[in-house]
Protein backbone atom coordinates (compact mmCIF):
# COMPACT_ATOMS: atom_id res chain seq x y z
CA UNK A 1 13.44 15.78 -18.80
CA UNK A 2 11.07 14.46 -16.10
CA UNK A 3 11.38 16.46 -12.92
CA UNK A 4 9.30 16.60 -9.84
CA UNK A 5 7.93 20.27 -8.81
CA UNK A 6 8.83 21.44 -5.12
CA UNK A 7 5.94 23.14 -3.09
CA UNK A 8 2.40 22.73 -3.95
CA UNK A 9 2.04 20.41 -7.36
CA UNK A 10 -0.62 22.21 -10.45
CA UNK A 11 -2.77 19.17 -11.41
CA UNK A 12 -4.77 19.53 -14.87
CA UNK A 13 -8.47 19.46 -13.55
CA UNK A 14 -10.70 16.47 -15.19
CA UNK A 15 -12.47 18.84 -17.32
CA UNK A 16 -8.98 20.02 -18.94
CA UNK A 17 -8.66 17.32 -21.24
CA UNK A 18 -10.36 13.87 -21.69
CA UNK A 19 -9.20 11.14 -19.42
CA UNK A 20 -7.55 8.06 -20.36
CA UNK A 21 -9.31 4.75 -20.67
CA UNK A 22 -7.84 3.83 -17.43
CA UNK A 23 -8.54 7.04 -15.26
CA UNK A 24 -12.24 7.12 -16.64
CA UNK A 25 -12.64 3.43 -15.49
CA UNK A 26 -11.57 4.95 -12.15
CA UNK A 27 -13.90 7.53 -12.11
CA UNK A 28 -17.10 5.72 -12.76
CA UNK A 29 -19.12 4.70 -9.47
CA UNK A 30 -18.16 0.79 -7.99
CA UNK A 31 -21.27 -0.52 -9.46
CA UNK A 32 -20.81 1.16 -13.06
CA UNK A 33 -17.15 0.81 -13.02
CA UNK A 34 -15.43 -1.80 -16.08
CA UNK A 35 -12.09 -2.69 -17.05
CA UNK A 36 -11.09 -0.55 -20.35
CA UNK A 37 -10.18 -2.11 -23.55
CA UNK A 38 -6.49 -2.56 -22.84
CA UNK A 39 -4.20 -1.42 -20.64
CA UNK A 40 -1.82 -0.28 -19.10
CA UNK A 41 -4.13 -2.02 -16.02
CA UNK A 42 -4.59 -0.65 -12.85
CA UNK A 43 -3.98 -3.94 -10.59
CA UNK A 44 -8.06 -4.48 -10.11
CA UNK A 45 -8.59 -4.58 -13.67
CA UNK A 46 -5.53 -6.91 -14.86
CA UNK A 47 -6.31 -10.05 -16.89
CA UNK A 48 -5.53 -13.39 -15.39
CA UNK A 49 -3.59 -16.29 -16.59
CA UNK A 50 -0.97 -13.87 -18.08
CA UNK A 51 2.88 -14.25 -17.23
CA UNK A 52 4.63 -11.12 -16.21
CA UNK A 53 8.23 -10.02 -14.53
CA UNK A 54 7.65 -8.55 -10.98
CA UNK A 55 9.35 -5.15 -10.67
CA UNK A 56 6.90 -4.35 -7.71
CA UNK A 57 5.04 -1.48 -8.64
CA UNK A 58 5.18 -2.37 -12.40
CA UNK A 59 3.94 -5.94 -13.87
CA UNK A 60 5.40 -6.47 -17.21
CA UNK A 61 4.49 -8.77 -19.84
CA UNK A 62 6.84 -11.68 -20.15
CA UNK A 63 7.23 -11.57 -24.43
CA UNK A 64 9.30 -13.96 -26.36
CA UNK A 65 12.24 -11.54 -28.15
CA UNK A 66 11.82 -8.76 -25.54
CA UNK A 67 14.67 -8.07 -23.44
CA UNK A 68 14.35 -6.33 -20.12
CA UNK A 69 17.35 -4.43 -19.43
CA UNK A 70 16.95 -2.93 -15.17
CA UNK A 71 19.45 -0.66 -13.88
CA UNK A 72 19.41 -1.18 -9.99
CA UNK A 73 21.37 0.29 -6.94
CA UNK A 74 23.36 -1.74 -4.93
CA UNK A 75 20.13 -2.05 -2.43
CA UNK A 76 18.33 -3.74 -5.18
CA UNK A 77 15.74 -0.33 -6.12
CA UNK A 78 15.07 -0.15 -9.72
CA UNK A 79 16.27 3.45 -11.21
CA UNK A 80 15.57 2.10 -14.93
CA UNK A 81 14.05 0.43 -16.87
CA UNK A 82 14.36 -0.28 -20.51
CA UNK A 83 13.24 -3.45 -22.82
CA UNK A 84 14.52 -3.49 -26.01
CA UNK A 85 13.32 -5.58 -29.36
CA UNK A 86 15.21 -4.99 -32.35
CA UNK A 87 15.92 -1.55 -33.23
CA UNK A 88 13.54 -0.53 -31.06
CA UNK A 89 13.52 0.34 -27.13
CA UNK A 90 11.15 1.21 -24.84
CA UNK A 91 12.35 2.85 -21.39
CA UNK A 92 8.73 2.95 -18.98
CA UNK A 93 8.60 5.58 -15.87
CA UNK A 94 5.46 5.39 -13.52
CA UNK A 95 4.72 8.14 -10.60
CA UNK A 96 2.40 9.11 -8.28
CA UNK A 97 -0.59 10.90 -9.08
CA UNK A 98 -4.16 12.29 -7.87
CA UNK A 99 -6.87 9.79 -7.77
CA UNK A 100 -9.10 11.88 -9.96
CA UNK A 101 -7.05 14.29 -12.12
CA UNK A 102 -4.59 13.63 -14.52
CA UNK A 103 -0.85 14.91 -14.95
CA UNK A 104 0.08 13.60 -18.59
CA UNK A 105 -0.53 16.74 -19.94
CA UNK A 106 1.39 19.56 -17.56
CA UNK A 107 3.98 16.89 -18.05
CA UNK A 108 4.04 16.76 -21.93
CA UNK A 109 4.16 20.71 -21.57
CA UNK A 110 7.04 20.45 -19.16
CA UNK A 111 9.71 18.04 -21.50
CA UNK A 112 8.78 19.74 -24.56
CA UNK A 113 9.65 23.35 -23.00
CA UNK A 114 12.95 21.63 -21.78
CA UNK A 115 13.58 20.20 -25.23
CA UNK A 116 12.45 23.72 -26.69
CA UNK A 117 14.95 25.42 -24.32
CA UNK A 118 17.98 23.23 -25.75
CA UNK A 119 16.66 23.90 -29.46
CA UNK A 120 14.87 20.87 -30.04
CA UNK A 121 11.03 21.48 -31.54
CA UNK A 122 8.71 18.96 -30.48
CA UNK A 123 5.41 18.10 -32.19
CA UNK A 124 2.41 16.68 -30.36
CA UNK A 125 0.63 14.10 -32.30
CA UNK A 126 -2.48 12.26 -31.59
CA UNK A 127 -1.61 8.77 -30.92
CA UNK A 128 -3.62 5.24 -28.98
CA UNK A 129 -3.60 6.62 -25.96
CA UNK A 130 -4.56 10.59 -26.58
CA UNK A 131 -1.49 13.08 -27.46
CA UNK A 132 2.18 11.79 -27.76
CA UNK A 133 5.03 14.26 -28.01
CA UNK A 134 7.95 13.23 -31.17
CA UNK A 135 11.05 15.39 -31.64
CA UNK A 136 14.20 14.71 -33.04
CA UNK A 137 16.98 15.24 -30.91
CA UNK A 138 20.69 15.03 -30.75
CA UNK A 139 22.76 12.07 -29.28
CA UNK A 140 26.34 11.32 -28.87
CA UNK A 141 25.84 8.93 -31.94
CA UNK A 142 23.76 11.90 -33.89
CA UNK A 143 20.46 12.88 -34.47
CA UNK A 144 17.91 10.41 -32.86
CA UNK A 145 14.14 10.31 -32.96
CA UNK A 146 12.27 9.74 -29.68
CA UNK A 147 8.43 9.51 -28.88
CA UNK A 148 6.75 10.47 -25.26
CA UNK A 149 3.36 8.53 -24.65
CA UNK A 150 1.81 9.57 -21.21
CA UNK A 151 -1.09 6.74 -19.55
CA UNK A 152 -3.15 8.33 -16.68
CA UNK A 153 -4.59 5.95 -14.49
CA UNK A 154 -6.04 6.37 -10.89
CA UNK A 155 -3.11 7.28 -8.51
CA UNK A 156 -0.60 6.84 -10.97
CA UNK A 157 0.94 7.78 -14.41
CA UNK A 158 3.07 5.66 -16.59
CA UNK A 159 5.45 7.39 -18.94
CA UNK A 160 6.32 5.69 -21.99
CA UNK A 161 9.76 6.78 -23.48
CA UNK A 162 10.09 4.86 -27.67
CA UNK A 163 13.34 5.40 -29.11
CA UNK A 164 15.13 4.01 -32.46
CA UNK A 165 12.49 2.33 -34.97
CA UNK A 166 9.40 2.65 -32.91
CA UNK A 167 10.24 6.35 -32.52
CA UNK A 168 10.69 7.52 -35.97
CA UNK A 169 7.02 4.82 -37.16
CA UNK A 170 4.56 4.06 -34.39
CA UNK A 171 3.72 1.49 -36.63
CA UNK A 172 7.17 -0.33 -36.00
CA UNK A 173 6.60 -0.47 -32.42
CA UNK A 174 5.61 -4.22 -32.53
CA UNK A 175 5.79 -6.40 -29.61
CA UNK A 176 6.89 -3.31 -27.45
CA UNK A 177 3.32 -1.67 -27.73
CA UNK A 178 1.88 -5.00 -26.80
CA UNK A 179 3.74 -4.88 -23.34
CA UNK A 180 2.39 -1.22 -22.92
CA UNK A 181 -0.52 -2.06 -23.70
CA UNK A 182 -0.44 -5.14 -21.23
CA UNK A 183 1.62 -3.43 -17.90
CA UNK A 184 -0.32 -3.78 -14.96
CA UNK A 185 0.40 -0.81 -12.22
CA UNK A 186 0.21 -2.16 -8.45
CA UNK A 187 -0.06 1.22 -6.61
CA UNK A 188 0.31 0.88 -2.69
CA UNK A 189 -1.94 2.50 -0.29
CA UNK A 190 0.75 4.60 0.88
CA UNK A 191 0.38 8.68 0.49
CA UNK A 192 2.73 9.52 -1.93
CA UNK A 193 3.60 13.40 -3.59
CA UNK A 194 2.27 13.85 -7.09
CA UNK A 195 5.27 12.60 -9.70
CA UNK A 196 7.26 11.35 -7.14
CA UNK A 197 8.61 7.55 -8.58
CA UNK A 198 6.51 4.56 -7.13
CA UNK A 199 8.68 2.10 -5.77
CA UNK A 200 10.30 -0.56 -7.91
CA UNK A 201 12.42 -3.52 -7.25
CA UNK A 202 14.48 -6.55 -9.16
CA UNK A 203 12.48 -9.65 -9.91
CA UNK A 204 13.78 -12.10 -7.78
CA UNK A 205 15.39 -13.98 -10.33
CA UNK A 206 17.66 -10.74 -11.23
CA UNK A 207 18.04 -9.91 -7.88
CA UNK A 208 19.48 -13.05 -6.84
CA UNK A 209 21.18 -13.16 -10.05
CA UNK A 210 23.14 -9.62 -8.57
CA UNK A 211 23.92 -10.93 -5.11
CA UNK A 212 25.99 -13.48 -6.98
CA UNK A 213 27.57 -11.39 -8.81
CA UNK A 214 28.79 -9.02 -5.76
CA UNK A 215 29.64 -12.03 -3.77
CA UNK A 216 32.06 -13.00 -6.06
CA UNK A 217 33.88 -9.67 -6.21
CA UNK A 218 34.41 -9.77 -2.71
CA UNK A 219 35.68 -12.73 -2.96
């Protein structure tokens, strides 16, 4: 549902739509500039003294209950990520984006055309972080509710995918919304397209943990 345009990319100017805590902290001037309330956290603005699983471009929150389910390739680049607490998940996307304009909102337009165009009717809803997009759709397993919440921050944009309890009640999202609300985003210097992926990788824990296991099946 996420897809990223060929050719020249449309960015929603500034003036569009009111940035995000994050991207406003951005856009203030060095001497003016203060970390917003909570995050997600661009990297300079990240509290200290707070343990949190390495995925490279993405910090997460190390939470008691939460667990952090990473679908890798076989050279060790994350192509998912979902944690999972209950009857809840929470599957977190974060991309490239301009320094000074944000992209949540052409792509909130974008998934709820392609969920209009397989007869799904979204609804935007005003949620934490400014407008969230909830639709029912249908699963293998039946109808299933999911939730879209879009962060823009400076260079980057983290999409938020809730599904199960914390889809149907934003007020069931629990100790999931705490680790959005505490990812830090580590966005390299590199020039990157707009929406194109940043980078991830396995914690070195997992990733060791996988080099095991593929030893021992060619053994």
């Amino acid at each position: 549902m996420f897809s990223r345009k060929r050719g020249a990319a449309k960015h929603v100017r500034a003036a569009d739509a009111p940035p995000s805590k994050a991207l406003a902290s951005s856009l203030a001037s060095d001497g003016e500039a203060s970390a917003p309330e909570f995050g997600p956290w661009d990297s300079r603005f990240a509290p200290e003294g707070v343990q949190r699983l390495d995925l490279g471009s993405l910090l997460i929150p190390a939470l008691e209950g939460v667990e952090v389910r990473v679908q890798a390739n076989p050279d060790g680049g994350v192509e998912q990520v979902v944690l999972v607490d209950g009857e809840s998940a929470l599957q977190l996307g974060v991309f490239a984006a301009p320094k000074t304009e944000g992209i949540w909102a052409e792509v909130r337009e974008e998934i709820a055309g392609a969920m209009a165009s397989d007869g799904v009717t979204p609804r935007e809803v005003q949620g934490r972080y400014g407008v969230e997009l909830h639709a029912r759709v249908n699963t293998p397993d039946g109808p299933a509710d999911v939730r879209f919440v879009g962060v823009d921050g400076p260079r980057w944009m983290v999409r938020a995918l809730y599904q199960g309890a914390a889809a149907s009640d934003p007020a069931r999202e629990g100790v999931l919304g705490v680790v959005l609300e505490g990812l830090v985003v580590i966005r390299d210097d590199e020039p990157r397209p707009v929406r194109e992926p940043l980078p991830l990788r396995l914690p070195k824990e997992m990733a060791e943990q996988q080099q095991q296991q593929q030893d021992g099946a060619a053994e």
